[in-house]
C-alpha atoms as a PDB file:
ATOM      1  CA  UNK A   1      19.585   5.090 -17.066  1.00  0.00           C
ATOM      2  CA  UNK A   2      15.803   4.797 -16.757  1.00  0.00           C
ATOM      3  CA  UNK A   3      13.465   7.400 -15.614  1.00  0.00           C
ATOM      4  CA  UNK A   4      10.766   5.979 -13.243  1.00  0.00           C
ATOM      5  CA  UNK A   5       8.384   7.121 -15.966  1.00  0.00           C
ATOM      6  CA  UNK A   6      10.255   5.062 -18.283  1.00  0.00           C
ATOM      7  CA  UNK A   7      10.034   1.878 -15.920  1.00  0.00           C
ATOM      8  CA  UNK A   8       6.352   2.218 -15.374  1.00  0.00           C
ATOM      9  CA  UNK A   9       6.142   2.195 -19.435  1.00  0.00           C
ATOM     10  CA  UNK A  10       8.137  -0.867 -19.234  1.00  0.00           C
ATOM     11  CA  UNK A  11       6.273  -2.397 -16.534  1.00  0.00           C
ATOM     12  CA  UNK A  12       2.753  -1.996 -18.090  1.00  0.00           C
ATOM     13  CA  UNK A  13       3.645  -2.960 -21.138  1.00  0.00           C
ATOM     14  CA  UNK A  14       4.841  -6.292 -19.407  1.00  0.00           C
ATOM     15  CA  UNK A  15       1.838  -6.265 -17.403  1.00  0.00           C
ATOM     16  CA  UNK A  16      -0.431  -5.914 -20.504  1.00  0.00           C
ATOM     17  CA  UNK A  17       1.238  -8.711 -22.480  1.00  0.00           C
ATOM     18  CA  UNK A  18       1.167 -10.889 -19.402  1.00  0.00           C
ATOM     19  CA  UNK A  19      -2.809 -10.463 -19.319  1.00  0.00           C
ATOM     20  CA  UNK A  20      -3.138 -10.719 -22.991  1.00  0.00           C
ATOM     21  CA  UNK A  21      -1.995 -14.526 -22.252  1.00  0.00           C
ATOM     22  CA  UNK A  22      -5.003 -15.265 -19.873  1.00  0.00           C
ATOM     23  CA  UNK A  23      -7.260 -17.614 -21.637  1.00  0.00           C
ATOM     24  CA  UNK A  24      -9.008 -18.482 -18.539  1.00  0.00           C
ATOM     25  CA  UNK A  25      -8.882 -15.591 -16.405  1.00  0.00           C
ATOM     26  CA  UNK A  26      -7.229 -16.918 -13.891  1.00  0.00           C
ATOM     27  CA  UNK A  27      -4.012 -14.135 -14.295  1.00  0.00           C
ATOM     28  CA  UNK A  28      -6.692 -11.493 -13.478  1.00  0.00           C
ATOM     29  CA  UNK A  29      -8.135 -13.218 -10.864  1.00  0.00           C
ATOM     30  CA  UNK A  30      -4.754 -13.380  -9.187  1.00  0.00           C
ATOM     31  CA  UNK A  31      -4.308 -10.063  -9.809  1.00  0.00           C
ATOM     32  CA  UNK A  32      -7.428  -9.262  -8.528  1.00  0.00           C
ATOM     33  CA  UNK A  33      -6.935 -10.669  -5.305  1.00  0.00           C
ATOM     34  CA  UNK A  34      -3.753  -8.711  -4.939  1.00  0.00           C
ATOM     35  CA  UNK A  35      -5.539  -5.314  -5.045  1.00  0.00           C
ATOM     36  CA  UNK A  36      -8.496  -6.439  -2.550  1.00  0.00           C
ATOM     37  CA  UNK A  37      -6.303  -8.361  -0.234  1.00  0.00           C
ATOM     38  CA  UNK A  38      -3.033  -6.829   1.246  1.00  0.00           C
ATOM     39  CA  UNK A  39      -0.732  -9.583   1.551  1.00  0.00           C
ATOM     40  CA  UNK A  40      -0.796 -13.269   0.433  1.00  0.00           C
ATOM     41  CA  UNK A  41       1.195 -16.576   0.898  1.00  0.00           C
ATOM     42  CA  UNK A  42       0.817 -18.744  -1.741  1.00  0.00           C
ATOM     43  CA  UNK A  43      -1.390 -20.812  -0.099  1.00  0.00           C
ATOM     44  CA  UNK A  44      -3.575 -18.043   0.438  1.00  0.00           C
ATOM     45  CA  UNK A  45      -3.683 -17.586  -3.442  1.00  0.00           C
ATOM     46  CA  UNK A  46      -3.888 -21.204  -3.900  1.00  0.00           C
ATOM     47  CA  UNK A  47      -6.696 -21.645  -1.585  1.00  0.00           C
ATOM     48  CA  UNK A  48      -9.093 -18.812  -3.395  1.00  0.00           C
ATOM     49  CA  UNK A  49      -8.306 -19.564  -6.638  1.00  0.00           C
ATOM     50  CA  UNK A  50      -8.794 -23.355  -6.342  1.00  0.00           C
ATOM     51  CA  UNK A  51     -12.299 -23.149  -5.536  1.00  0.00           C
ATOM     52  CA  UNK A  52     -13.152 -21.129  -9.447  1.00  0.00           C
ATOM     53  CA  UNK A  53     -10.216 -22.804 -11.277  1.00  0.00           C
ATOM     54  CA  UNK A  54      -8.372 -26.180 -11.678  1.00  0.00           C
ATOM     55  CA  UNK A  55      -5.123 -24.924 -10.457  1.00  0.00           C
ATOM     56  CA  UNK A  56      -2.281 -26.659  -8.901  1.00  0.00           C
ATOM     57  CA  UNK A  57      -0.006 -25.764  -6.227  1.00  0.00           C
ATOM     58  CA  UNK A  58       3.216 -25.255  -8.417  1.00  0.00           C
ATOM     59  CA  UNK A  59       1.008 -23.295 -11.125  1.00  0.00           C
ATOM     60  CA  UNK A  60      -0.184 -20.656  -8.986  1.00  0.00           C
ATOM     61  CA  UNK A  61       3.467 -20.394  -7.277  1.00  0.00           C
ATOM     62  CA  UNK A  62       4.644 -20.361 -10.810  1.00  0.00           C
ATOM     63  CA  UNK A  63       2.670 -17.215 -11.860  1.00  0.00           C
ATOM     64  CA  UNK A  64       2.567 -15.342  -8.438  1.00  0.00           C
ATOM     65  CA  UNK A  65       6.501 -15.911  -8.986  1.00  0.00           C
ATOM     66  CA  UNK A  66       6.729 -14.395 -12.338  1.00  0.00           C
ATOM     67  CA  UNK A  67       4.707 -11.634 -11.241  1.00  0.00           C
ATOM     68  CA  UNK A  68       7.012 -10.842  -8.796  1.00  0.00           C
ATOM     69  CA  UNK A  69      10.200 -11.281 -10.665  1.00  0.00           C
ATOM     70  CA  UNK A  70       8.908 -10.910 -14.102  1.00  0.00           C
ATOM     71  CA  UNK A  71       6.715  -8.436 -14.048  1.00  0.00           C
ATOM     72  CA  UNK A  72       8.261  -6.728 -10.580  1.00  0.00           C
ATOM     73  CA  UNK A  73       4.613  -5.586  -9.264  1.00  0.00           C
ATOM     74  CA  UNK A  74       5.010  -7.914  -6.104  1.00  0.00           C
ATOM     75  CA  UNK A  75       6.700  -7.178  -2.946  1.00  0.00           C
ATOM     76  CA  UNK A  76       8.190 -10.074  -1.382  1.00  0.00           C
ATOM     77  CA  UNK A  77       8.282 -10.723   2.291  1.00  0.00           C
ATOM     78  CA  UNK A  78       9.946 -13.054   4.069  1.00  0.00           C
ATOM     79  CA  UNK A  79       9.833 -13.748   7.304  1.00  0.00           C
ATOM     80  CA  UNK A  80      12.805 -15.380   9.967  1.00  0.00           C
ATOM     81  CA  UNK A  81      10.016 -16.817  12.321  1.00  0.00           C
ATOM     82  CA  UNK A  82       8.829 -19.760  10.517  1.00  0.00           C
ATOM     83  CA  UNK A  83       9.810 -19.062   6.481  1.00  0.00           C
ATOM     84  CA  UNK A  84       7.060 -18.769   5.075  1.00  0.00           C
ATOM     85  CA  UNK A  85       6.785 -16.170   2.001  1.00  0.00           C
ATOM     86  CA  UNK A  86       4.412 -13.287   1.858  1.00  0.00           C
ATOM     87  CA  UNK A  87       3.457 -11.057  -1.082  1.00  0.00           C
ATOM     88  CA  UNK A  88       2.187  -7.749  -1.646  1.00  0.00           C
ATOM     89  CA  UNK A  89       0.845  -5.542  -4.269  1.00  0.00           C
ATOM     90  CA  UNK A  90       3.238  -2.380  -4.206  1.00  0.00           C
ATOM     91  CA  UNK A  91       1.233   0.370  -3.784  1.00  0.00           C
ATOM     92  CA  UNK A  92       3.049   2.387  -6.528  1.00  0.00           C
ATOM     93  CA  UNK A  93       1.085  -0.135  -9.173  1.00  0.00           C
ATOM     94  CA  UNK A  94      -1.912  -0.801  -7.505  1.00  0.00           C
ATOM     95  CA  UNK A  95      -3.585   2.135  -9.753  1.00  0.00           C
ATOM     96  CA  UNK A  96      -2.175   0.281 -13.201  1.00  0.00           C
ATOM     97  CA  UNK A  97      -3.378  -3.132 -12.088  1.00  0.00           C
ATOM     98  CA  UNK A  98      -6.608  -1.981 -11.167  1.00  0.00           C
ATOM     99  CA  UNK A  99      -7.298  -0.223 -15.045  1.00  0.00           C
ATOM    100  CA  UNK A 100      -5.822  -3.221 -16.422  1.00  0.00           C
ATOM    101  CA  UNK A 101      -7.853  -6.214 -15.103  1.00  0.00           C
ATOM    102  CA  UNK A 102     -10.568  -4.097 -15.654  1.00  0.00           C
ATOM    103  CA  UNK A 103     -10.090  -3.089 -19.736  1.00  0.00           C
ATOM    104  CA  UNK A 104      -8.555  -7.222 -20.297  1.00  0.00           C
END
């Protein structure tokens, strides 16, 4: 079984190779938005991001998604009321994200 230590490892190095992908910067600006803003819908995301990048719908889902699942920095909220989806940065992370977008 993993130690939490050993997860973080695992997570970072994830996180790092994610990142090392990012020919336009638009995986850091993601990120980034994560750590300033609390939570997000997609559409939040979408909306930001599509005024510095050319960015569809369905690519920005894609890599919030794999961010979440993937990567497993995301929290995922979802709500009863009307569906919609709502993601957060968990805290835990917040410190690792921050040093990575920042050295990438």
């Amino acid at each position: 079984m993993r130690t939490p230590a050993d997860l973080k490892k695992e997570i970072e190095s994830r996180l790092r190779s994610y990142l090392s992908r990012d020919k336009t910067g638009i995986r850091h600006e993601i990120l980034n938005l994560f750590v300033k803003i609390k939570s997000l819908t997609i559409h939040d995301v979408h909306e930001k991001i599509r005024r510095q990048y050319e960015a569809t719908y369905q690519s920005v889902a894609s890599m919030v998604g794999i961010i979440a699942s993937k990567i497993g920095i995301l929290r995922v909220i979802r709500t009863k009321d009307n569906g919609s989806t709502t993601y957060e940065l968990k805290e835990q992370y917040k410190e690792m994200v921050v040093r990575l977008i920042g050295s990438c």
